[in-house]
N, C-alpha and C. Protein backbone atom coordinates (compact mmCIF):
# COMPACT_ATOMS: atom_id res chain seq x y z
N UNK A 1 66.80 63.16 213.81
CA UNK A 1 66.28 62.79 212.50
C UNK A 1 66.66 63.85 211.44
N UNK A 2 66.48 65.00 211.84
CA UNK A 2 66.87 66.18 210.80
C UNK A 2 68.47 66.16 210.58
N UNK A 3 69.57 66.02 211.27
CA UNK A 3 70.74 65.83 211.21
C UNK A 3 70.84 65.05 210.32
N UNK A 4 70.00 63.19 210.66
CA UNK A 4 70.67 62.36 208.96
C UNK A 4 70.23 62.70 207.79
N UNK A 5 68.97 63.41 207.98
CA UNK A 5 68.53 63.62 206.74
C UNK A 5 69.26 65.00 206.23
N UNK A 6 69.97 65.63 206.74
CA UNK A 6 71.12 66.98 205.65
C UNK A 6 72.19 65.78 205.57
N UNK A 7 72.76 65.01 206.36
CA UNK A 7 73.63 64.26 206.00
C UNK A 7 73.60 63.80 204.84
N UNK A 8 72.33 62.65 205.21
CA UNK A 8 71.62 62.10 203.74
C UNK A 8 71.93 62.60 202.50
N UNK A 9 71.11 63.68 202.31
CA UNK A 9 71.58 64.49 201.20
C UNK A 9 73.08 65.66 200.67
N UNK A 10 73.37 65.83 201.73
CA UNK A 10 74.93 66.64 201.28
C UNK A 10 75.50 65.00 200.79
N UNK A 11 75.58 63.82 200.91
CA UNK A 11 76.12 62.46 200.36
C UNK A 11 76.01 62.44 199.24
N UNK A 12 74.22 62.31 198.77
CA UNK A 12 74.04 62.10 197.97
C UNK A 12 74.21 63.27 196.52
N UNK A 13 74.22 64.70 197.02
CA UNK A 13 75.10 65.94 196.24
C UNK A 13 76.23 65.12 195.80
N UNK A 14 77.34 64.89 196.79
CA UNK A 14 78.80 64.71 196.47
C UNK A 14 79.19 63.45 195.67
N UNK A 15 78.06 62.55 195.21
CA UNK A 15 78.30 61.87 194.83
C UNK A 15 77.61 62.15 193.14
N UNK A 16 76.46 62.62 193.18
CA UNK A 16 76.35 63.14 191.86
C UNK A 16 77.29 64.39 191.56
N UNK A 17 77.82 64.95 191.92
CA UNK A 17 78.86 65.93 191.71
C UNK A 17 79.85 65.14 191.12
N UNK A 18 80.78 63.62 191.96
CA UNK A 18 82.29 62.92 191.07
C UNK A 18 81.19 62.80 190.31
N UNK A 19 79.83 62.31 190.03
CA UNK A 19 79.70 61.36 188.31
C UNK A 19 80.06 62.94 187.42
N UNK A 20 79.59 63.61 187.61
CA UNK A 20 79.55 64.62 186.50
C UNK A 20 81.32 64.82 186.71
N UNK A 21 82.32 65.15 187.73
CA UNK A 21 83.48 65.19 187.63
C UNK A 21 84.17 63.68 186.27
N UNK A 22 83.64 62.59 186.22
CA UNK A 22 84.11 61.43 185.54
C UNK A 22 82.98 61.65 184.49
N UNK A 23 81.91 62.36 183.99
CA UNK A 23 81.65 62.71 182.86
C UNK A 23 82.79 63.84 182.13
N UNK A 24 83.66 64.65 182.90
CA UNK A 24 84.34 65.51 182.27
C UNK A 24 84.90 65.29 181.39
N UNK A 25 85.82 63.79 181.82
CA UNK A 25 86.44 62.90 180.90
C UNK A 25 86.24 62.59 179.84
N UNK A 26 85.01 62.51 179.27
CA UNK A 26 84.76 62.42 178.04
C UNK A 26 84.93 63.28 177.01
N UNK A 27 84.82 64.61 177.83
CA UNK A 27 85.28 65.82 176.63
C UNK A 27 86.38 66.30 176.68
N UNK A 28 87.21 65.65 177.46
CA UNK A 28 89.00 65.85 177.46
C UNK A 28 89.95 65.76 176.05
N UNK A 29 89.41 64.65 175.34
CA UNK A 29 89.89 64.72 174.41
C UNK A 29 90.02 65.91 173.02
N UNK A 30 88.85 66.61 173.16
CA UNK A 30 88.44 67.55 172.62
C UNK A 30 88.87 68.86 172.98
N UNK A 31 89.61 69.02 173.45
CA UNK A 31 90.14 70.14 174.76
C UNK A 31 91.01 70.53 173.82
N UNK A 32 91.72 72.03 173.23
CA UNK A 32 92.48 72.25 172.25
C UNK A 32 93.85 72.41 173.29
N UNK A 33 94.35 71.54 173.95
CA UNK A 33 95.51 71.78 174.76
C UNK A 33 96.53 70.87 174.42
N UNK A 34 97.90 70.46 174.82
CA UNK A 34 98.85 69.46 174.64
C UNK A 34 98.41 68.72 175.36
N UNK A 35 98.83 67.17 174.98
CA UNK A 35 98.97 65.88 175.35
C UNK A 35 98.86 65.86 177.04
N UNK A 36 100.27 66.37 177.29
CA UNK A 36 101.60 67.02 178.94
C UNK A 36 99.41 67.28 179.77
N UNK A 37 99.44 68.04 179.22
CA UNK A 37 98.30 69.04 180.09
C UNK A 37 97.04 68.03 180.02
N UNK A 38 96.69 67.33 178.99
CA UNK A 38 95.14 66.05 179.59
C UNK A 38 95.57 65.38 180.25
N UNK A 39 96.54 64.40 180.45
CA UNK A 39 97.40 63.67 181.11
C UNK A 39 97.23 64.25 182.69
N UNK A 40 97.56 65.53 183.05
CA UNK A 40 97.59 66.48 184.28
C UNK A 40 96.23 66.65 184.63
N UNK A 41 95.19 67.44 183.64
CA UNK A 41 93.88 67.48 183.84
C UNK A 41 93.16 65.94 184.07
N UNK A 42 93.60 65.12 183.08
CA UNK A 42 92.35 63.63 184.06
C UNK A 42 93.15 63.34 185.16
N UNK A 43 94.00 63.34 185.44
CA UNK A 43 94.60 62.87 187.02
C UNK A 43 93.93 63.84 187.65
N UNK A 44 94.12 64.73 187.59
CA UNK A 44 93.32 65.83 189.11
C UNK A 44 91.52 65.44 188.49
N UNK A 45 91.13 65.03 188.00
CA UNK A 45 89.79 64.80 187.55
C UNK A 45 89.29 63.45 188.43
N UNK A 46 90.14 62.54 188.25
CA UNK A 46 89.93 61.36 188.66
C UNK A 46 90.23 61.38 189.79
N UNK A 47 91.29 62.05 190.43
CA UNK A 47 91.74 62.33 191.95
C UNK A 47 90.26 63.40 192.72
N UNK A 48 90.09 63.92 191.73
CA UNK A 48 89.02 64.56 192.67
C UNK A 48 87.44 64.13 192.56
N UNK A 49 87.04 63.60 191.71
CA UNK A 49 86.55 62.55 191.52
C UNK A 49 85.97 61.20 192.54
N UNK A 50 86.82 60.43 192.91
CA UNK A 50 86.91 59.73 193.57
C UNK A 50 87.00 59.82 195.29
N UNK A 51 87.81 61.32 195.72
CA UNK A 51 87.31 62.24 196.70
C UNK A 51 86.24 62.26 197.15
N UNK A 52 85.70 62.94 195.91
CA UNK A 52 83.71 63.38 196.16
C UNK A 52 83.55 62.09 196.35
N UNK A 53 83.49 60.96 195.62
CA UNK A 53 82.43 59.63 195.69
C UNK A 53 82.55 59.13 196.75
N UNK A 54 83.97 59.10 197.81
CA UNK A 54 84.32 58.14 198.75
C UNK A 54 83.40 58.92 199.97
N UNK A 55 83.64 60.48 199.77
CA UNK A 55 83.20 61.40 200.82
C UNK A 55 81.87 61.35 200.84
N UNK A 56 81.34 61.29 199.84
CA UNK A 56 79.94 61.14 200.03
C UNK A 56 79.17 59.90 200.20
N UNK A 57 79.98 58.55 199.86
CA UNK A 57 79.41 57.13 200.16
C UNK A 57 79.36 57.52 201.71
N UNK A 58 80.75 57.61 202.51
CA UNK A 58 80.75 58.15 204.26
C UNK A 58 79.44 58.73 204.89
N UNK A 59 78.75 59.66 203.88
CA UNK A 59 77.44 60.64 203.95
C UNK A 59 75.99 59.62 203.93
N UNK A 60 76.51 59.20 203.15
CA UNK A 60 74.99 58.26 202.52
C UNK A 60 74.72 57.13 203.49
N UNK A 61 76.19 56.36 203.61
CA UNK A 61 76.19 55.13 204.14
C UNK A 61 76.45 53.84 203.50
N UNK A 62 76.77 52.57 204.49
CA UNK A 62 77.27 51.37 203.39
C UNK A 62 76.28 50.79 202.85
N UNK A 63 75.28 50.84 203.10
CA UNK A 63 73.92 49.90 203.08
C UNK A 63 73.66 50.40 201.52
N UNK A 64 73.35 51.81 201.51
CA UNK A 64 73.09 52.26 199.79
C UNK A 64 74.14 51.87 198.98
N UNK A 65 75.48 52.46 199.64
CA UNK A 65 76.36 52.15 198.60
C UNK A 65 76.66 50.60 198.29
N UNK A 66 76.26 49.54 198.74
CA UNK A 66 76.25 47.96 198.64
C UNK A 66 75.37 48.20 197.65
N UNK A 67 74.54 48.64 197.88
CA UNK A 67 73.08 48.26 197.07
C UNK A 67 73.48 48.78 195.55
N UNK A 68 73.90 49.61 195.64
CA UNK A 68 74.32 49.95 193.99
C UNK A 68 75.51 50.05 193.62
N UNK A 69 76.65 49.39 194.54
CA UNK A 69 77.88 48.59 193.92
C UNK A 69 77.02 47.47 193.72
N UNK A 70 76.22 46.17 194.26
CA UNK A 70 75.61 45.61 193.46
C UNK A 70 74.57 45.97 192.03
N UNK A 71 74.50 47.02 192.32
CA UNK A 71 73.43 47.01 190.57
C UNK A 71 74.08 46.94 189.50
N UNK A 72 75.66 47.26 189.84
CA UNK A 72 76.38 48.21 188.65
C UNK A 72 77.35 46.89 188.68
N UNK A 73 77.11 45.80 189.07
CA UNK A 73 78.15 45.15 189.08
C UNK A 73 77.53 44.22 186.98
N UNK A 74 78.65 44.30 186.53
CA UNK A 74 78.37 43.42 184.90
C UNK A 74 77.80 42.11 185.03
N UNK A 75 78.50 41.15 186.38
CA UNK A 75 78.53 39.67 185.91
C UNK A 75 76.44 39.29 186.47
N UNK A 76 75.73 40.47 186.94
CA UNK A 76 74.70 40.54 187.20
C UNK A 76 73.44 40.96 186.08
N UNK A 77 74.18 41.77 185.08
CA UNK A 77 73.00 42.15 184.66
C UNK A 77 72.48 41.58 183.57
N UNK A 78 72.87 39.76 183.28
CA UNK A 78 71.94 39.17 182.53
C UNK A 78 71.30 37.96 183.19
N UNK A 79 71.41 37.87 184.56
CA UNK A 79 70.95 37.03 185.16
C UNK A 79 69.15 37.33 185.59
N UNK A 80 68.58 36.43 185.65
CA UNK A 80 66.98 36.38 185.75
C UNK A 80 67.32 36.53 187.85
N UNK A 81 66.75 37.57 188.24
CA UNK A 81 66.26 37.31 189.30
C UNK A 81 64.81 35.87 189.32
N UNK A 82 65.08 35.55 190.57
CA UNK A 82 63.81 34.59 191.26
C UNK A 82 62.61 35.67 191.68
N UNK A 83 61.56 35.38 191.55
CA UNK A 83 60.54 36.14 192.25
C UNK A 83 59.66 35.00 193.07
């Protein structure tokens, strides 16, 4: 039990770690560097990025990560659930 539960959580670290890696992105533009070099910086952003998220869905498991690839899905979030 103690094993899934560090699992558990080192997952769920690595996955709030890519969001803040794909928040970086937003202040890229603002970056006083050439064009050549954001271009270079969001690729290794998004490459590493997507690293953390995949590595840590592996951590968490499919069951969570279903559950909130469904939340986040668009064609859902004006539909009325049934109760």
């Amino acid at each position: 039990m103690e094993k899934k539960n560090w699992k558990f959580k080192l997952g769920i670290m690595l996955i709030i770690i890519s969001t803040l890696f794909f928040a970086l992105l937003l202040a890229l533009p603002f970056l006083d560097t050439s064009d050549k070099n954001k271009i270079i910086i969001s690729t290794v952003i998004i490459v590493i990025g997507e690293l953390l998220f995949w590595s840590g869905s592996f951590f968490v498991g499919r069951q969570l990560v279903d559950k909130y690839k469904a939340y986040l899905n668009p064609k859902k979030w004006f539909t009325r659930k049934n109760r």
